[in-house]
C-alpha atoms as a PDB file:
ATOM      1  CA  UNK A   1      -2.341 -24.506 -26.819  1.00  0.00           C
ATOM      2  CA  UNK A   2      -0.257 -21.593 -26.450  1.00  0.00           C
ATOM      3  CA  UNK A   3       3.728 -22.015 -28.819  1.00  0.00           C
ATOM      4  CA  UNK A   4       6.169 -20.129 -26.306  1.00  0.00           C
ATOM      5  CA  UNK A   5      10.033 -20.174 -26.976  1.00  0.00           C
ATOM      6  CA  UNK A   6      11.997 -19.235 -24.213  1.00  0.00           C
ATOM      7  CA  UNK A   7      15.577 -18.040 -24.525  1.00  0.00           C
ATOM      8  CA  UNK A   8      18.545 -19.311 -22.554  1.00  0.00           C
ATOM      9  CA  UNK A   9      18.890 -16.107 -20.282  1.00  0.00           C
ATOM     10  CA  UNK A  10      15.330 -16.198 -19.459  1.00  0.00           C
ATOM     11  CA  UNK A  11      15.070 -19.712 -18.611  1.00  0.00           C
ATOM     12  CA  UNK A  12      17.378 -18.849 -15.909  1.00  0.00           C
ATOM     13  CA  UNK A  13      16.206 -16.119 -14.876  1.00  0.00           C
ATOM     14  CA  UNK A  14      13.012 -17.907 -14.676  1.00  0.00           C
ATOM     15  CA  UNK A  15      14.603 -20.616 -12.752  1.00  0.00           C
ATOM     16  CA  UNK A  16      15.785 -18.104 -10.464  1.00  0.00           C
ATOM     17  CA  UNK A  17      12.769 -15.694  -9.733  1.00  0.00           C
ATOM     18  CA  UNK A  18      10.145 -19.084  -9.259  1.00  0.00           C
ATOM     19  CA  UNK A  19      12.071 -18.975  -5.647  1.00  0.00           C
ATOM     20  CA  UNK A  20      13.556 -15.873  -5.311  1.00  0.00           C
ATOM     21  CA  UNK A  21      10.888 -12.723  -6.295  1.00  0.00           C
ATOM     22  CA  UNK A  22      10.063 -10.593  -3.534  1.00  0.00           C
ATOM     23  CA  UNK A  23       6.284 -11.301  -5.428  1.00  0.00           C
ATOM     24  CA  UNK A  24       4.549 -14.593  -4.091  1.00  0.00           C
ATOM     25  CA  UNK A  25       2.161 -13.992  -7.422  1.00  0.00           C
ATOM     26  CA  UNK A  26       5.150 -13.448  -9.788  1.00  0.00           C
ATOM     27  CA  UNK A  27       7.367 -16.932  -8.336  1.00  0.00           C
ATOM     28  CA  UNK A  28       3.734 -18.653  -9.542  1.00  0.00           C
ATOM     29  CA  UNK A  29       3.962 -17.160 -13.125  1.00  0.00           C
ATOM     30  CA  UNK A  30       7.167 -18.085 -13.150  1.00  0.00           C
ATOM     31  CA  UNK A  31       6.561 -21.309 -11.959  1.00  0.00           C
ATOM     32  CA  UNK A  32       4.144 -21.716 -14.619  1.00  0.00           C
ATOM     33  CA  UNK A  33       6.310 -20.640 -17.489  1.00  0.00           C
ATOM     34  CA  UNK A  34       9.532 -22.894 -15.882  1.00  0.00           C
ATOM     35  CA  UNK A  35       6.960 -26.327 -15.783  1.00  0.00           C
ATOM     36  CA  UNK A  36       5.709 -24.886 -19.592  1.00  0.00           C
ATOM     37  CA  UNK A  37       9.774 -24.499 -20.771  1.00  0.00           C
ATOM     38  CA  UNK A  38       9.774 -28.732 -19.223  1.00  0.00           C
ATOM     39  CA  UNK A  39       7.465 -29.494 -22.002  1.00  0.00           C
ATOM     40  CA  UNK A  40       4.421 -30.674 -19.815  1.00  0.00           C
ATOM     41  CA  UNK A  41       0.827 -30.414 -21.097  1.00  0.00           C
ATOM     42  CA  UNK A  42      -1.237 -27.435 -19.584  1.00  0.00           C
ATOM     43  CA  UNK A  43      -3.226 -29.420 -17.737  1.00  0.00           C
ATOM     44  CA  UNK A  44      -0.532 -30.900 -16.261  1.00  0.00           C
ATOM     45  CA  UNK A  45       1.347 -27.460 -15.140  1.00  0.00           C
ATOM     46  CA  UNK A  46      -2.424 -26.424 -13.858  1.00  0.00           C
ATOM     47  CA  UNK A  47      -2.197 -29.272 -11.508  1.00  0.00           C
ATOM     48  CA  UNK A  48       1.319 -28.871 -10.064  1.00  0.00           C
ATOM     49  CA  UNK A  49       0.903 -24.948 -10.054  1.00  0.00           C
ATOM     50  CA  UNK A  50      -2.450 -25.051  -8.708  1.00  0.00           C
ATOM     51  CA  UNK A  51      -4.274 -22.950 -10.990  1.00  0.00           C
ATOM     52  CA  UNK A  52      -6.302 -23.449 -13.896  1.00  0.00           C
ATOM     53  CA  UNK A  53      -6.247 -24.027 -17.506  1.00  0.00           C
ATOM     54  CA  UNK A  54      -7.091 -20.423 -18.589  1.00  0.00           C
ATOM     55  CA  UNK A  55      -4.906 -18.865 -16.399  1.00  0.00           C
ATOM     56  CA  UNK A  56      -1.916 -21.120 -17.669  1.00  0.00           C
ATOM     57  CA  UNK A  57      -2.983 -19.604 -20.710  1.00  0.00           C
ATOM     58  CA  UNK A  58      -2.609 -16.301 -19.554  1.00  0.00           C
ATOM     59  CA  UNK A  59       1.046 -16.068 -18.248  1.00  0.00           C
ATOM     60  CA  UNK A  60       2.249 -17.690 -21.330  1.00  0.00           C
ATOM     61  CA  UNK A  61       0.459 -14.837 -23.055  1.00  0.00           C
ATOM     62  CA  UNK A  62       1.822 -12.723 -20.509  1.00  0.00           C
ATOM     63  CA  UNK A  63       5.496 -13.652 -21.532  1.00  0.00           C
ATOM     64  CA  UNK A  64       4.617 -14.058 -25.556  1.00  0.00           C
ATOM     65  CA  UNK A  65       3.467 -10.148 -25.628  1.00  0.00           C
ATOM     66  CA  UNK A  66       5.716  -8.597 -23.175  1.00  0.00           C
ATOM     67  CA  UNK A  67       8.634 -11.258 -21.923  1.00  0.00           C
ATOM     68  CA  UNK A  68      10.140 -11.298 -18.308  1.00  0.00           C
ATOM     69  CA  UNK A  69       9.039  -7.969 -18.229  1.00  0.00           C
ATOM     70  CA  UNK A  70       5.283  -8.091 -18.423  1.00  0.00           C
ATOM     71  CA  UNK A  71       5.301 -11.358 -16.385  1.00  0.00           C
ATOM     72  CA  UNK A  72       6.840  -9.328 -13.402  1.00  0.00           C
ATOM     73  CA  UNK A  73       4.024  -6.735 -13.799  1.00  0.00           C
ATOM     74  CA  UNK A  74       1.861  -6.606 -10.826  1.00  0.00           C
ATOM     75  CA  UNK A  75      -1.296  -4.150 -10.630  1.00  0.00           C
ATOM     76  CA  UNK A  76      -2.250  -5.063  -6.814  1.00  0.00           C
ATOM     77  CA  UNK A  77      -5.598  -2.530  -5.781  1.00  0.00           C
ATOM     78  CA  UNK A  78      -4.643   0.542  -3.733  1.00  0.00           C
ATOM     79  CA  UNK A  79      -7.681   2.700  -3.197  1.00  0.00           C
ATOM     80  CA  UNK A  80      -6.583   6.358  -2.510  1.00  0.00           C
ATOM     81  CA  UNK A  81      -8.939   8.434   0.125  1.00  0.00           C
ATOM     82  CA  UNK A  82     -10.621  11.164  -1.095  1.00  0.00           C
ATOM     83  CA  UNK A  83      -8.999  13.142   1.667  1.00  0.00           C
ATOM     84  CA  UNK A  84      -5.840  13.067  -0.035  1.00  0.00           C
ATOM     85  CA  UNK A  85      -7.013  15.925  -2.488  1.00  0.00           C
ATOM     86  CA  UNK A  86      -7.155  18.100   0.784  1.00  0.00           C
ATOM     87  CA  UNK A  87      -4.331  17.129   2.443  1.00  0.00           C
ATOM     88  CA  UNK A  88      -2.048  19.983   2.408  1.00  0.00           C
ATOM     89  CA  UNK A  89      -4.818  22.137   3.861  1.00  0.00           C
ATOM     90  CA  UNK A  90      -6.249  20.346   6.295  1.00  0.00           C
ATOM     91  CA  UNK A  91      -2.202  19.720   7.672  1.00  0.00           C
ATOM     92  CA  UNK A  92      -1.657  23.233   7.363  1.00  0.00           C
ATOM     93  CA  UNK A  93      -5.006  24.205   9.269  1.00  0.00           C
ATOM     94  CA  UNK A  94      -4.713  21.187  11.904  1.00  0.00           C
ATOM     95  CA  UNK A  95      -1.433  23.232  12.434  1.00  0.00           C
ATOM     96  CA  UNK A  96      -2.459  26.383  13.172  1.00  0.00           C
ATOM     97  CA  UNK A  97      -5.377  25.556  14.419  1.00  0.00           C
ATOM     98  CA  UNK A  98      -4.363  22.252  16.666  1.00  0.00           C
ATOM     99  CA  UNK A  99      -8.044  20.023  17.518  1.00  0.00           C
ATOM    100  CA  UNK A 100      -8.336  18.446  21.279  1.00  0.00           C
ATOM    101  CA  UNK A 101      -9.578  15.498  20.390  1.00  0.00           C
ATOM    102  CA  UNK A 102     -10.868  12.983  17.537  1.00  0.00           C
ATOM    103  CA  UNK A 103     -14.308  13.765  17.269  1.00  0.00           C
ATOM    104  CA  UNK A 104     -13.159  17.049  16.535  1.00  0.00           C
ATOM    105  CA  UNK A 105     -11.086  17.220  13.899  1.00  0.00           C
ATOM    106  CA  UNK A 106     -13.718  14.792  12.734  1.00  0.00           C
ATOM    107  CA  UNK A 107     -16.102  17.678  12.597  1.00  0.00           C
ATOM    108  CA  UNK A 108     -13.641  20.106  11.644  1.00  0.00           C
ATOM    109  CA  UNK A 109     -12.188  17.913   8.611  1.00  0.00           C
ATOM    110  CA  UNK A 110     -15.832  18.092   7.339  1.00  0.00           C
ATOM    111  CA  UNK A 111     -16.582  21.340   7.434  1.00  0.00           C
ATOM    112  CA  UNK A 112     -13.488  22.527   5.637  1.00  0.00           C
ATOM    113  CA  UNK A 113     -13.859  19.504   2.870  1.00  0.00           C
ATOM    114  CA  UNK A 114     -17.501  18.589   2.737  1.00  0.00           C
ATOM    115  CA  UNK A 115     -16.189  14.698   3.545  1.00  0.00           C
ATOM    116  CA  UNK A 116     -17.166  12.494   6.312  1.00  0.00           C
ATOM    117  CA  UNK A 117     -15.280   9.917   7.873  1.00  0.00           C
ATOM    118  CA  UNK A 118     -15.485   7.552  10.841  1.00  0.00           C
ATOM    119  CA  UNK A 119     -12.933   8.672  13.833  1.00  0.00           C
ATOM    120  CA  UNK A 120     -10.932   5.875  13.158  1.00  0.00           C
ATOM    121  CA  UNK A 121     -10.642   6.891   9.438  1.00  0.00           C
ATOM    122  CA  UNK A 122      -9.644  10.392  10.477  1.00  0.00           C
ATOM    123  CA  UNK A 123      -7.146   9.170  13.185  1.00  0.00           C
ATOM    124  CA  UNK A 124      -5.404   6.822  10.477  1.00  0.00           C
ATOM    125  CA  UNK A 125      -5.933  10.030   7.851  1.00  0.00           C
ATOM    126  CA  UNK A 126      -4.281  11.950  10.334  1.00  0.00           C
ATOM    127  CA  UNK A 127      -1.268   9.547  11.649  1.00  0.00           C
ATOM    128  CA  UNK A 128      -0.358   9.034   8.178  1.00  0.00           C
ATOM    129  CA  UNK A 129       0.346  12.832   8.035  1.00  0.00           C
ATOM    130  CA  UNK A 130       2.989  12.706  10.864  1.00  0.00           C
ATOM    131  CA  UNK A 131       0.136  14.389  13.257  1.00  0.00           C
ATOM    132  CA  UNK A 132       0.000  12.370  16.724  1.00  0.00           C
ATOM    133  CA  UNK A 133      -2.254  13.176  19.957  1.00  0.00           C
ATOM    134  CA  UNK A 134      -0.431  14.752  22.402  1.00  0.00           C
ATOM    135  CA  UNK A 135      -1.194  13.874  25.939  1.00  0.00           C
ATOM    136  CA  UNK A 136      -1.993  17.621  28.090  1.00  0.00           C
ATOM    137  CA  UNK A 137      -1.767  17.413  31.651  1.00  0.00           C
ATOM    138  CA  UNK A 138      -3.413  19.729  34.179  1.00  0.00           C
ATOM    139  CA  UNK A 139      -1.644  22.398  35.913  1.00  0.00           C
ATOM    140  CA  UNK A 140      -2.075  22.165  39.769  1.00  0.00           C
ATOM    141  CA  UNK A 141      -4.362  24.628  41.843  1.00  0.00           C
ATOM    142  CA  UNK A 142      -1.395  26.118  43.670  1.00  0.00           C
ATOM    143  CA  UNK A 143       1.018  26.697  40.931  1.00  0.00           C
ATOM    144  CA  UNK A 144       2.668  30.390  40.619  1.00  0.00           C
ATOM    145  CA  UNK A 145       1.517  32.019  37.850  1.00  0.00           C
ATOM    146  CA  UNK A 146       5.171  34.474  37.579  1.00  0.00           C
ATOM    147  CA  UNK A 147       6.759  30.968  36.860  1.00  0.00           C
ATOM    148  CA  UNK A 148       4.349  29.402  34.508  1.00  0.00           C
ATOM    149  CA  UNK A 149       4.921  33.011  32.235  1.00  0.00           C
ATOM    150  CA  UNK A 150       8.455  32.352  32.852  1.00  0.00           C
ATOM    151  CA  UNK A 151       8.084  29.167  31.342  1.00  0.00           C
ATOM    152  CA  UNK A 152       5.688  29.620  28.100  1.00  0.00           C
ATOM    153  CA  UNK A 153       8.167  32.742  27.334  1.00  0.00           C
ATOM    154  CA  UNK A 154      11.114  29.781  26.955  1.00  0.00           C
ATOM    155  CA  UNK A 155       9.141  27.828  24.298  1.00  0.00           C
END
């Protein structure tokens, strides 16, 4: 049985953030510590909470070794690509050096970085670096040729 004193400013804050956080996972701690500050047994906030015993245990360690502060303290999994390590060059060659399609860049991302990923992979990889397909149309078999110069010369 964990001894936990909570202070009069963090019992309302605590009354507050159980149904308020942004955090799903940080309302339950703090549901846990508000049910603990009620003077109910552990098994008793495990129940009501829906957790168990040891992890009771845990947010009221959480708030003896750190307060409010620790409790808050979320360390949710974000795996980074190894792509990201290469991302400024393979922008800056995708740039200069624009791909047709998917498969493509697919081929070209792996020769320039040794890494191979899936076309969806790349076509995420690539979205999330403000890159988008661009749609090219065909140019008709009787178009004048003066006017299509005229044209590129304008971009």
């Amino acid at each position: 049985m964990i001894k936990v004193e909570f202070t009069e400013q963090d019992l309302k804050v605590i009354e507050y953030e159980r149904f308020n956080h942004p955090i799903p996972l940080v309302q339950r701690r703090m549901e846990v510590l508000w049910l603990k500050s009620q003077g109910l047994a552990h098994k008793d906030i495990a129940k009501i909470a829906n957790v168990c015993d040891n992890v009771v245990t845990k947010y009221l360690r959480l708030y003896r070794n750190g307060g409010l502060d620790e409790v808050r303290k979320t360390n949710f999994y974000q795996p980074k690509s190894e792509l990201e390590k290469h991302s400024e060059s393979i922008e800056q060659y995708f740039r200069d050096h624009p791909v047709s399609s998917i498969p493509e860049a697919v081929a070209k991302i792996e020769e320039l970085t040794g890494i191979r990923r899936s076309k969806t992979q790349v076509r995420i990889f690539l979205r999330n670096l403000g890159m988008r397909f661009r749609k090219m149309g065909s140019v008709p078999s009787g178009a004048d040729p003066d006017a299509q110069e005229e044209f590129k010369k304008k971009l």
